[in-house]
C-alpha atoms as a PDB file:
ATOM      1  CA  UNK A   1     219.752 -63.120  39.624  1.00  0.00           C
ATOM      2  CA  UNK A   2     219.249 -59.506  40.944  1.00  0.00           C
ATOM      3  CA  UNK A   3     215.411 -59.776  39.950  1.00  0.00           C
ATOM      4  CA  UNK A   4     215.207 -63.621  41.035  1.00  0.00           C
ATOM      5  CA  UNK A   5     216.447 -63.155  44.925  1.00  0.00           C
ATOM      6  CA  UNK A   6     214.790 -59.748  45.230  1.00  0.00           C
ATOM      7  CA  UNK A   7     211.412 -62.026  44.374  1.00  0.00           C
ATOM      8  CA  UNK A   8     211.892 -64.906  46.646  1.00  0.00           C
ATOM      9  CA  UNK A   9     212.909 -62.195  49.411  1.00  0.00           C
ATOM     10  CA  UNK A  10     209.445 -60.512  48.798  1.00  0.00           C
ATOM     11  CA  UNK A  11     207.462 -63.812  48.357  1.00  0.00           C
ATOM     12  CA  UNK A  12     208.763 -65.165  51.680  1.00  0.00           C
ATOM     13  CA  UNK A  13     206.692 -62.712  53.008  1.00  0.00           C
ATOM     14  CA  UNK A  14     203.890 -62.879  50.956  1.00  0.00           C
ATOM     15  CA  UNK A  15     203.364 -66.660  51.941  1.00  0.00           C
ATOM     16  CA  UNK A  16     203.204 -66.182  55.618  1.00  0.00           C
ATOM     17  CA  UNK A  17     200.650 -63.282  54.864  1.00  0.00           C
ATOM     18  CA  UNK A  18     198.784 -65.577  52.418  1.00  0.00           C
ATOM     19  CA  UNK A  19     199.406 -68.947  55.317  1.00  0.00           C
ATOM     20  CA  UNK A  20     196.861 -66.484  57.721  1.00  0.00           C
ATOM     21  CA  UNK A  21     194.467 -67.027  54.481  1.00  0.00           C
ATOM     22  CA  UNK A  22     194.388 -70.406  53.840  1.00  0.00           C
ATOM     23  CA  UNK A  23     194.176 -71.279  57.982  1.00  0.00           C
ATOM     24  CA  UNK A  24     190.856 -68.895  57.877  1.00  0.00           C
ATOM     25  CA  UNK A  25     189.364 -70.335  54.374  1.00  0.00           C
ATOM     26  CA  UNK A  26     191.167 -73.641  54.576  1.00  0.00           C
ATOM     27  CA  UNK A  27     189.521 -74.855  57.793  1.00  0.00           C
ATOM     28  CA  UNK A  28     187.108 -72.645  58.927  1.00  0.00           C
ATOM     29  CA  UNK A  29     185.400 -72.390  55.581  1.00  0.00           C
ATOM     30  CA  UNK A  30     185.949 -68.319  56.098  1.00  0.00           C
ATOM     31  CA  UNK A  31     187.124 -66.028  53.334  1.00  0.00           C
ATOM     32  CA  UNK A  32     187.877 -63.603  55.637  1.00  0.00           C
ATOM     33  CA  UNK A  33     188.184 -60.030  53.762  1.00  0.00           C
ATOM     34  CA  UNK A  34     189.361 -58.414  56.391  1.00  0.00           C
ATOM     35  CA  UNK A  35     192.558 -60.308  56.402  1.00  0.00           C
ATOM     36  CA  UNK A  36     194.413 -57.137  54.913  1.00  0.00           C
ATOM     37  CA  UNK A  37     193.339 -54.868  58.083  1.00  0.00           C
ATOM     38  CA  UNK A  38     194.351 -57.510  60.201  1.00  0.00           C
ATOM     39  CA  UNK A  39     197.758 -57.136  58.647  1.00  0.00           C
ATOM     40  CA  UNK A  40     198.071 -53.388  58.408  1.00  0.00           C
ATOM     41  CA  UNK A  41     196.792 -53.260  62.584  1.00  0.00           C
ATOM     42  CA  UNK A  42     200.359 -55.342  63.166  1.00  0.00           C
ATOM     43  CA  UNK A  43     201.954 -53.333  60.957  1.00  0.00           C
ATOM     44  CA  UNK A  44     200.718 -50.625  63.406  1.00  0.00           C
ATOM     45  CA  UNK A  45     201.423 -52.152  66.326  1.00  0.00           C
ATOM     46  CA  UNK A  46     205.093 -52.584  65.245  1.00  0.00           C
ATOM     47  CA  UNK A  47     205.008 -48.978  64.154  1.00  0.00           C
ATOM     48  CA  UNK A  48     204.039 -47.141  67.231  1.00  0.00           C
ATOM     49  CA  UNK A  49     206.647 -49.849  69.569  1.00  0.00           C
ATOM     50  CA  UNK A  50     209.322 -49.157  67.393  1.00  0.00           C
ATOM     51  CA  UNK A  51     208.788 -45.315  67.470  1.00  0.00           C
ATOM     52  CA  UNK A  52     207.822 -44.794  71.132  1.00  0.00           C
ATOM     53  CA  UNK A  53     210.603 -47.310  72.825  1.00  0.00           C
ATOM     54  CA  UNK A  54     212.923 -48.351  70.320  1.00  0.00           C
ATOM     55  CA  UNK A  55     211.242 -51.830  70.725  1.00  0.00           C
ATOM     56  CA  UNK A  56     212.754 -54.056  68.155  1.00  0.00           C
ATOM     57  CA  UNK A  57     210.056 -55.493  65.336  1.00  0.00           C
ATOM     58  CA  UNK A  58     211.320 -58.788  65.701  1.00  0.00           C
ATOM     59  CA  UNK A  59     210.379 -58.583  69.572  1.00  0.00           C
ATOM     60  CA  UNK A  60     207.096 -57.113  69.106  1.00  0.00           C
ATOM     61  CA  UNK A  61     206.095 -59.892  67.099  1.00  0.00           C
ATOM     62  CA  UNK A  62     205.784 -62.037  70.634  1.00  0.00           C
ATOM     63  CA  UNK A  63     203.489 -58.999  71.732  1.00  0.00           C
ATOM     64  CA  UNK A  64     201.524 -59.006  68.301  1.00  0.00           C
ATOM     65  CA  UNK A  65     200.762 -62.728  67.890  1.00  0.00           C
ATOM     66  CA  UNK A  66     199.091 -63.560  70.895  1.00  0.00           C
ATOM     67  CA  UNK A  67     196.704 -60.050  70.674  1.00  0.00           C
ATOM     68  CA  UNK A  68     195.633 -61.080  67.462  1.00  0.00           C
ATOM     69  CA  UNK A  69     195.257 -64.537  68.557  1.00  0.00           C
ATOM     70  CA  UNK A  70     192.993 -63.381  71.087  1.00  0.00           C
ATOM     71  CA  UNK A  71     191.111 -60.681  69.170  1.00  0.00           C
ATOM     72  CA  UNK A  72     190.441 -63.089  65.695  1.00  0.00           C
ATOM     73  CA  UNK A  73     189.442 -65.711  68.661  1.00  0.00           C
ATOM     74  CA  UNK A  74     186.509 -63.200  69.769  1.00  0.00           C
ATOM     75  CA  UNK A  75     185.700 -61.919  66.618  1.00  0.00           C
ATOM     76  CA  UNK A  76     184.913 -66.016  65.294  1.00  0.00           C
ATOM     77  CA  UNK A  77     183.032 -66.521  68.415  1.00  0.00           C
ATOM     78  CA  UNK A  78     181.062 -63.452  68.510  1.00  0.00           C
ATOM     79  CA  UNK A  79     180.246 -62.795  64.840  1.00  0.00           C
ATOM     80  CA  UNK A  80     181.114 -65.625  62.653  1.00  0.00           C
ATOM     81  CA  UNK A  81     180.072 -68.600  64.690  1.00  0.00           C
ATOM     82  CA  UNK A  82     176.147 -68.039  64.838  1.00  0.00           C
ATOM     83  CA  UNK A  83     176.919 -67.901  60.867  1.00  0.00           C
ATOM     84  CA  UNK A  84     178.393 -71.239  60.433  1.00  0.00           C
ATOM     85  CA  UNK A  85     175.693 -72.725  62.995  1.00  0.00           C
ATOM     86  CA  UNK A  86     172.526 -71.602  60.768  1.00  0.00           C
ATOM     87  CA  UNK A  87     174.227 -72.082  57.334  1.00  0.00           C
ATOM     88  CA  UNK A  88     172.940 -74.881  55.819  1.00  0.00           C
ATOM     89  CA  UNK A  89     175.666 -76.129  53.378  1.00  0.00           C
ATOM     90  CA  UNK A  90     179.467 -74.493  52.378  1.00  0.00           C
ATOM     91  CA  UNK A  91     178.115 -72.142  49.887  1.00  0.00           C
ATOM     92  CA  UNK A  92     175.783 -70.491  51.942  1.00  0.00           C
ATOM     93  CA  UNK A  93     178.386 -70.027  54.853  1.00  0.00           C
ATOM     94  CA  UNK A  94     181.065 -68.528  51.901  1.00  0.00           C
ATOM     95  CA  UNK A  95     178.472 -66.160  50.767  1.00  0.00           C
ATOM     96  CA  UNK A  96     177.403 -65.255  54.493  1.00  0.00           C
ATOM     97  CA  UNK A  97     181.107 -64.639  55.957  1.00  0.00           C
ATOM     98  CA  UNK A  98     182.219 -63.104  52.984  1.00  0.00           C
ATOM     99  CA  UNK A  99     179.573 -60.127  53.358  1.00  0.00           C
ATOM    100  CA  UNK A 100     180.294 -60.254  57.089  1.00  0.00           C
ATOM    101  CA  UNK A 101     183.883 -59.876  57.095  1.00  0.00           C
ATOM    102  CA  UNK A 102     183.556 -57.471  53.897  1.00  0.00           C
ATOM    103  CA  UNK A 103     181.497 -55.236  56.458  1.00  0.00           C
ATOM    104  CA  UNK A 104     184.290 -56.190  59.124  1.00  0.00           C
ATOM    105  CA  UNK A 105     186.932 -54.567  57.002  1.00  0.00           C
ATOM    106  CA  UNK A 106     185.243 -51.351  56.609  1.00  0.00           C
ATOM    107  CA  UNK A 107     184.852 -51.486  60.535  1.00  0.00           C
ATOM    108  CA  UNK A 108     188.853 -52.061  60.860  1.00  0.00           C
ATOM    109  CA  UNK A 109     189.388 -48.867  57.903  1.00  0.00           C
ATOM    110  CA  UNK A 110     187.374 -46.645  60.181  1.00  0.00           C
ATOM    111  CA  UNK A 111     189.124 -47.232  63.401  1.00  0.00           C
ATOM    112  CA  UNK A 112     192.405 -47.001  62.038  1.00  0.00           C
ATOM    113  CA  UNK A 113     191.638 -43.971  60.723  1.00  0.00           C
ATOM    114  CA  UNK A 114     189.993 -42.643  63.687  1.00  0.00           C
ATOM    115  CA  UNK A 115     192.977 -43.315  65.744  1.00  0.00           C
ATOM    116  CA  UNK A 116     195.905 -42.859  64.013  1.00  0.00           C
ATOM    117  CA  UNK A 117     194.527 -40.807  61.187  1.00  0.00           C
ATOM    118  CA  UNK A 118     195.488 -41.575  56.914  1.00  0.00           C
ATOM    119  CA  UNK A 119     198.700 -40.608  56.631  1.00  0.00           C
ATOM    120  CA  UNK A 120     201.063 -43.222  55.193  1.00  0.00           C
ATOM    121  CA  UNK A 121     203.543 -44.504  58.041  1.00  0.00           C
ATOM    122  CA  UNK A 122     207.199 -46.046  57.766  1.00  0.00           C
ATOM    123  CA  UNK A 123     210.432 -46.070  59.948  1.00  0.00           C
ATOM    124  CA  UNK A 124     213.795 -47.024  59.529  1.00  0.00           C
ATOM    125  CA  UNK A 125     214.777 -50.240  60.699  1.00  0.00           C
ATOM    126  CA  UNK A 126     218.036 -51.748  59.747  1.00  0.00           C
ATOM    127  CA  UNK A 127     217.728 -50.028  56.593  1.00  0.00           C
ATOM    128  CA  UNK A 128     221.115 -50.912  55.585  1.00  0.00           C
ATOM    129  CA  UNK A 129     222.578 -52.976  52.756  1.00  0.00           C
ATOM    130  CA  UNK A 130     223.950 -56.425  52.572  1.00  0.00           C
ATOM    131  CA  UNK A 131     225.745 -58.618  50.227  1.00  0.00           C
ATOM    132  CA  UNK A 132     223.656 -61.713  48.782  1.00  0.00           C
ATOM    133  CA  UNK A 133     225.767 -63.893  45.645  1.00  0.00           C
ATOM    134  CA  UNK A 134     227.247 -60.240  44.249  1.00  0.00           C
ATOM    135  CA  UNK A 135     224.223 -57.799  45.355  1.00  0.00           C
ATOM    136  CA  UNK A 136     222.937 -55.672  47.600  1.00  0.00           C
ATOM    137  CA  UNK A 137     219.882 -56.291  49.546  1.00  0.00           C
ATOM    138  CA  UNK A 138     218.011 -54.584  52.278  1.00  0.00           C
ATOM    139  CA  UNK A 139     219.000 -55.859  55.854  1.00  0.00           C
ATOM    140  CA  UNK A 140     215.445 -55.674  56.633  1.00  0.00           C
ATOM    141  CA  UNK A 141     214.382 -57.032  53.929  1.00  0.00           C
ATOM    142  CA  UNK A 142     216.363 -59.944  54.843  1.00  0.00           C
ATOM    143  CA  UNK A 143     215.330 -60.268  57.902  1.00  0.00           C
ATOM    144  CA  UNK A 144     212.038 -60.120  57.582  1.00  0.00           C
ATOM    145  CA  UNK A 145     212.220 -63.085  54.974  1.00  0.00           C
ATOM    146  CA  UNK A 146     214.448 -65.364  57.062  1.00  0.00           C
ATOM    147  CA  UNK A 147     211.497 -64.849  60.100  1.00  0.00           C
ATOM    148  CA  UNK A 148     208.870 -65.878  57.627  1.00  0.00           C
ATOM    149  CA  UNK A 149     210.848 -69.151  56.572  1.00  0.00           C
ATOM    150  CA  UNK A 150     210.954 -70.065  60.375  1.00  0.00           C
ATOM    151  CA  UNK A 151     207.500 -69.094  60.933  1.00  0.00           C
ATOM    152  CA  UNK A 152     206.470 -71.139  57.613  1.00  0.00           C
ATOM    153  CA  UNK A 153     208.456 -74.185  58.491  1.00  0.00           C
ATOM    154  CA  UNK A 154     207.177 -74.004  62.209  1.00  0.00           C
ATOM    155  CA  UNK A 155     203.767 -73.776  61.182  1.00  0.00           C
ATOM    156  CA  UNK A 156     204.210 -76.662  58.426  1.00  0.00           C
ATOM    157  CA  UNK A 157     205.909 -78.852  61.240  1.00  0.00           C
ATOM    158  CA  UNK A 158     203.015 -78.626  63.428  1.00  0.00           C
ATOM    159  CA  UNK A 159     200.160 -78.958  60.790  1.00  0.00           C
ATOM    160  CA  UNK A 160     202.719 -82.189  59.762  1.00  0.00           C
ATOM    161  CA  UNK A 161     203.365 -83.524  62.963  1.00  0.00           C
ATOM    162  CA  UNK A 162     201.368 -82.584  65.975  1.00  0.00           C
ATOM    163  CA  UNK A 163     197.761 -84.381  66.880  1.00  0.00           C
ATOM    164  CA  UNK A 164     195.769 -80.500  66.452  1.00  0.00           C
ATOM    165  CA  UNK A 165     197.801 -80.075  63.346  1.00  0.00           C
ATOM    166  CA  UNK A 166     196.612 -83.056  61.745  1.00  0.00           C
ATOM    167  CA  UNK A 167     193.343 -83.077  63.289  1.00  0.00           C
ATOM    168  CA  UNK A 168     193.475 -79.597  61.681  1.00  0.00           C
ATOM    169  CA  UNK A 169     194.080 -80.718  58.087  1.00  0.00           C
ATOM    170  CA  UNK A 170     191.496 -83.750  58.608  1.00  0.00           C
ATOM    171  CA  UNK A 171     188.812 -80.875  58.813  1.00  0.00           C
ATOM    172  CA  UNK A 172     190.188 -78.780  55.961  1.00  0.00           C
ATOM    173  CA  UNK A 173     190.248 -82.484  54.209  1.00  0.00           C
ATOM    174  CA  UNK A 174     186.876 -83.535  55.407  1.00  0.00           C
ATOM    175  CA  UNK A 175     184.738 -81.961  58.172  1.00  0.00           C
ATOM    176  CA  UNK A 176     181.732 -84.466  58.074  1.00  0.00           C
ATOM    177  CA  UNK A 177     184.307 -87.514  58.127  1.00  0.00           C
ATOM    178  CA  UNK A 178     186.250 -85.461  60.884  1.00  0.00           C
ATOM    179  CA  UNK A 179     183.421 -85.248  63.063  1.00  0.00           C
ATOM    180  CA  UNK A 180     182.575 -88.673  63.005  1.00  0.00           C
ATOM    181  CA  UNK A 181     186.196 -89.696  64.448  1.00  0.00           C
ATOM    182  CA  UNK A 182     185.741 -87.682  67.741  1.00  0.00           C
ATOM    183  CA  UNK A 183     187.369 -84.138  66.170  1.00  0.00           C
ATOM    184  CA  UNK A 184     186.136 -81.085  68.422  1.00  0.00           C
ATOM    185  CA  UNK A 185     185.376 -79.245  64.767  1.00  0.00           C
ATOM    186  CA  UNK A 186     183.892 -76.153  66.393  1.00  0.00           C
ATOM    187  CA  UNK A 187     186.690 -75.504  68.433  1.00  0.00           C
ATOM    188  CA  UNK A 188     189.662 -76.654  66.337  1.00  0.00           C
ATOM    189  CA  UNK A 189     188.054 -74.129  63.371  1.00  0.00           C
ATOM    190  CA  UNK A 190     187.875 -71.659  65.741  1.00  0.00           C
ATOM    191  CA  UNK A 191     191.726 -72.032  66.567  1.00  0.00           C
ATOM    192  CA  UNK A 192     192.357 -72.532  63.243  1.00  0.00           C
ATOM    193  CA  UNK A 193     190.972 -68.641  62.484  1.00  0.00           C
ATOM    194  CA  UNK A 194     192.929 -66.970  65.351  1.00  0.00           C
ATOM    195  CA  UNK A 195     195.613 -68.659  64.372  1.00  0.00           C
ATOM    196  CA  UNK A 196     195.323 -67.357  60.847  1.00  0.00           C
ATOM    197  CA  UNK A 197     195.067 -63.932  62.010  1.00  0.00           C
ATOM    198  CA  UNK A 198     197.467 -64.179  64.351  1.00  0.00           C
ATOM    199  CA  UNK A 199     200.119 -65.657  61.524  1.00  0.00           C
ATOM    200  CA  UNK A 200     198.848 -62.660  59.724  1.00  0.00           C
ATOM    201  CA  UNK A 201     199.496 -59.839  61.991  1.00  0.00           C
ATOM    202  CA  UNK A 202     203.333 -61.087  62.599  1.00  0.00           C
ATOM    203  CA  UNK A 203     203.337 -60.761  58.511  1.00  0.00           C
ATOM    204  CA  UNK A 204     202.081 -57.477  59.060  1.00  0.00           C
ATOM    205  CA  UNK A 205     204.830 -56.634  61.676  1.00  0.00           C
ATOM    206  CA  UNK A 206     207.328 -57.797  59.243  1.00  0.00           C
ATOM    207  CA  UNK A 207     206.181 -56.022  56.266  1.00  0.00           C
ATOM    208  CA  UNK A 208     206.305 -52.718  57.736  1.00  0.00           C
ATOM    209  CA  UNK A 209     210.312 -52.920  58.481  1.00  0.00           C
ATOM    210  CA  UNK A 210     210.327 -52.438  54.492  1.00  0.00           C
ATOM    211  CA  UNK A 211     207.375 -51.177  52.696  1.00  0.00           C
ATOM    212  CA  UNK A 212     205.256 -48.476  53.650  1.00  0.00           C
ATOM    213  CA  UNK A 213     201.446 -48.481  54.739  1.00  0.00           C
ATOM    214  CA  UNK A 214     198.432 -46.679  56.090  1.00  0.00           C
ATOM    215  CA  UNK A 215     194.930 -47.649  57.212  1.00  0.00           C
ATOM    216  CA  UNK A 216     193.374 -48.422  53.162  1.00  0.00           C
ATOM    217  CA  UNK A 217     195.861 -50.058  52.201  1.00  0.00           C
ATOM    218  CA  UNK A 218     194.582 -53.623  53.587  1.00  0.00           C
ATOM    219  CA  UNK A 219     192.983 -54.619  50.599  1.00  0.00           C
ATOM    220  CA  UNK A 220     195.544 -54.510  48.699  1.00  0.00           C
ATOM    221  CA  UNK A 221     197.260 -57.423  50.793  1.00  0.00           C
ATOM    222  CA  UNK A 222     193.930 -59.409  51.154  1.00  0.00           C
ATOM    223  CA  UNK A 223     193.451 -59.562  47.321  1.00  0.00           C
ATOM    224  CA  UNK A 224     197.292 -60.369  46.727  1.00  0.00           C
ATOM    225  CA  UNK A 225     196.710 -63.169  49.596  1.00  0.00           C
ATOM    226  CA  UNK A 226     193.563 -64.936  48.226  1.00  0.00           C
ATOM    227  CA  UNK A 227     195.064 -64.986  44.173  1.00  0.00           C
ATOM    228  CA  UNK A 228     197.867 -67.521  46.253  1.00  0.00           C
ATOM    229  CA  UNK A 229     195.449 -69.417  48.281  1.00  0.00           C
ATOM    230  CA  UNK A 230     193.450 -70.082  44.957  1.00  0.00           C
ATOM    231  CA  UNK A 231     196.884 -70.918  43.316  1.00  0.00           C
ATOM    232  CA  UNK A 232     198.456 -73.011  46.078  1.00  0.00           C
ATOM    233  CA  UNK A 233     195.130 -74.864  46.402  1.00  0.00           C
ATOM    234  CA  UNK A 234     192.662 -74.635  49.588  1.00  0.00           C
ATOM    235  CA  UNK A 235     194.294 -76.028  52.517  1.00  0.00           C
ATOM    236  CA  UNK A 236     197.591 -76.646  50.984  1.00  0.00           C
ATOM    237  CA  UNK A 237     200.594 -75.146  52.799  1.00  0.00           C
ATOM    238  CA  UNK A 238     202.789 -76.421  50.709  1.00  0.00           C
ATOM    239  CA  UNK A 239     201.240 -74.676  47.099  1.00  0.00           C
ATOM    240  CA  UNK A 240     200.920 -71.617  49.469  1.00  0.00           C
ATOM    241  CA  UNK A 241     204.323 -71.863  49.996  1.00  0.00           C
ATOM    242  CA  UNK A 242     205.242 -72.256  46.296  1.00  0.00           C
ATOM    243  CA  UNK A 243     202.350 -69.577  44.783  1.00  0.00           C
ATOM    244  CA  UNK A 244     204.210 -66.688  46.747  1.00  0.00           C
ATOM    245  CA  UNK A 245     207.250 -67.182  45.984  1.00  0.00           C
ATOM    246  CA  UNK A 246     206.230 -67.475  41.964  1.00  0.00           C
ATOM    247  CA  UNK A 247     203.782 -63.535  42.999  1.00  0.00           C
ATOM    248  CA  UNK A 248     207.008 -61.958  44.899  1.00  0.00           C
ATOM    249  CA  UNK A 249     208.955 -63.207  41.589  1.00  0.00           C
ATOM    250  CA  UNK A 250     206.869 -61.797  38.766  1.00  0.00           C
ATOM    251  CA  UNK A 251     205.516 -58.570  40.891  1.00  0.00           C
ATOM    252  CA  UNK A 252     209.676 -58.325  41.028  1.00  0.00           C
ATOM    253  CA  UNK A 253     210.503 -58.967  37.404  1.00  0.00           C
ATOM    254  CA  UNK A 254     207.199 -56.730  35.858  1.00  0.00           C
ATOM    255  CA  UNK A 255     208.687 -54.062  38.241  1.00  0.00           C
ATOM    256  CA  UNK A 256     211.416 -54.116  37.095  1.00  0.00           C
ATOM    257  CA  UNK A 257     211.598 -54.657  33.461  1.00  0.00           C
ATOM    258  CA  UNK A 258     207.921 -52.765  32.495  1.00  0.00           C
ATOM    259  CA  UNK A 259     205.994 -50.672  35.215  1.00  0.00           C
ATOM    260  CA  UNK A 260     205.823 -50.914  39.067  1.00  0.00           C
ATOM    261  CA  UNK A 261     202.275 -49.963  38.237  1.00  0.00           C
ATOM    262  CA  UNK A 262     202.029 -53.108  36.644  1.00  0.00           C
ATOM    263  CA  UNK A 263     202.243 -55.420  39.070  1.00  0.00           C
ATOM    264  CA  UNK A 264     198.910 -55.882  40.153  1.00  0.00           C
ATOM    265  CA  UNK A 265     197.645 -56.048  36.941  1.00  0.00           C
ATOM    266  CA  UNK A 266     200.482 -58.729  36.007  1.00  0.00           C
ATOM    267  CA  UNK A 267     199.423 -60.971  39.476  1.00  0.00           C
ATOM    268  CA  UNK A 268     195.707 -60.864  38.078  1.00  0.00           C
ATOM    269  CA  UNK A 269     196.714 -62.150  34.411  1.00  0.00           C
ATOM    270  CA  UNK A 270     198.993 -65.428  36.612  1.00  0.00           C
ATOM    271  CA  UNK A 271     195.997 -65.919  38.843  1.00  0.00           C
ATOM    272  CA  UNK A 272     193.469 -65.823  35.493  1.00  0.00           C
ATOM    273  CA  UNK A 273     195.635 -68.760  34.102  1.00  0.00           C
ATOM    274  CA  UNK A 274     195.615 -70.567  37.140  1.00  0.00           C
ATOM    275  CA  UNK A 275     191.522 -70.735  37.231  1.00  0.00           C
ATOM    276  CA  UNK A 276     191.646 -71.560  33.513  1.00  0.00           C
ATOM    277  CA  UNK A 277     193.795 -74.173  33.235  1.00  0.00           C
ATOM    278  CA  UNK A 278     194.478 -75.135  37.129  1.00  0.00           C
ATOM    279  CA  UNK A 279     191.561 -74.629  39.080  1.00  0.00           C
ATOM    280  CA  UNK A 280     192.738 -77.246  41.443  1.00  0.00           C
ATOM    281  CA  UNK A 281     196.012 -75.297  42.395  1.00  0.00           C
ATOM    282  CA  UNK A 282     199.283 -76.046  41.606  1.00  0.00           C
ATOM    283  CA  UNK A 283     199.651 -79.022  42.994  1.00  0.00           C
ATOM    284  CA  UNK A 284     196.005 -80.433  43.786  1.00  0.00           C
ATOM    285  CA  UNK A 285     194.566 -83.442  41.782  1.00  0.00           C
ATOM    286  CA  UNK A 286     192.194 -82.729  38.856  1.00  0.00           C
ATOM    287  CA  UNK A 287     188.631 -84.443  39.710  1.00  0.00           C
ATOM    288  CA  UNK A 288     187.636 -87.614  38.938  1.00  0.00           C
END
């Protein structure tokens, strides 16, 4: 039970770290590889607010979002746009962002390490325990997991239920079709991205309240975050959702009962089986 909880606490996380993904790739057709920077930069942020005023993580998320909103906003516009206008089918816009983004991570390395230099960095925030069915858990870790849930379920509700969220999924679904029924696709992918990196950077915030990071660690997150995409299916919140919470579990239960070295290596072997025997994600159809 121990193992179980401590998994789904950890893969709440995970999912709204991996829902930034599946925006970017989902919609906008953009496997962005610099996802993981994106997350460590609001881990940052949270950092340095919490350090220099006290500023509570859970507050500086309202200052994080809407930054990264703005700055994944400029960075579609300025760099990634003029690739989706001259790319002449889906593959050749895949191949293109992924080597531009790849290059953009590199970019976001370098000035993290420029400015606040490649030490790891951590702080204590409600770092005390508290009782869940007969254990103790981090409060932060808590925390952090109960924030993702309402950020998850707000997100879902407005993919679900407002006209840009289902305008949103209609070009995840079908861009071509969604074009034809009066969709603004340029724009809505374009929100679609900063949105994704904005979800990401609050993931980022929350992250750092309980695990500690520094300016290479990025990748790490962006490789964890595409093996659920690919498992939860392209687009689907819902198999996002589900695919974290089944990584958080068995990173939790290889750590615990083999090697915390392990755990990588063990996420790898789950997302192998998943392109072997459900290369459609969890729960997406198998083709006709």
């Amino acid at each position: 039970m121990d193992i179980l909880i401590t998994g789904i606490l950890l893969g709440g996380t995970y999912a709204l770290i991996a829902m930034g993904l599946n925006l970017q790739y989902g919609v906008a057709r953009i496997m962005n590889l610099a996802n993981g920077e994106i997350l460590v930069a609001g881990g940052y942020f949270a950092f340095i607010a919490y350090t220099a005023t006290q500023l509570s993580p859970i507050l500086t998320i309202f200052l994080v979002a809407p930054l990264a909103f703005a700055l994944n906003w400029l960075i579609y516009r300025l760099m990634l746009q003029p690739l989706v206008n001259r790319a002449k089918n889906r593959g050749q816009l895949e191949t293109d962002s992924i080597l531009a983004t790849f290059g953009l991570s590199f970019i976001g390395v370098g000035l993290m390490l420029s400015f606040f230099g490649g030490d790891y960095f951590s702080y204590s925030f409600m770092a005390f325990p508290v009782e869940l069915l007969g254990n103790t858990y981090g409060a932060n870790r808590v925390l952090s997991f109960v924030m993702a849930v309402l950020i998850c379920g707000a997100l879902y509700l407005w993919l679900n239920r407002s006209r840009a969220g289902l305008s949103i999924r209609a070009i995840a679904t079908a861009p071509a079709s969604a074009r034809l029924v009066g969709i603004d696709v340029k724009h809505l992918s374009a929100l679609a991205f900063a949105l994704g990196g904005a979800v990401t950077a609050v993931g980022g915030a929350l992250i750092s309240t309980y695990l500690t990071l520094d300016a290479s660690t990025g990748v790490v997150f962006t490789l964890k975050a595409l093996i659920i995409v690919i498992m939860g299916g392209v687009g689907d919140v819902r198999g996002t959702i589900v695919a974290a919470l089944l990584l958080g579990i068995l990173e939790t239960l290889v750590a615990s009962l083999l090697d915390p070295g392990l755990t990588l290596a063990a996420a790898y072997v789950m997302f192998l089986g998943i392109l072997l025997f459900r290369p459609q994600g969890l729960f997406g159809k198998k083709p006709t």
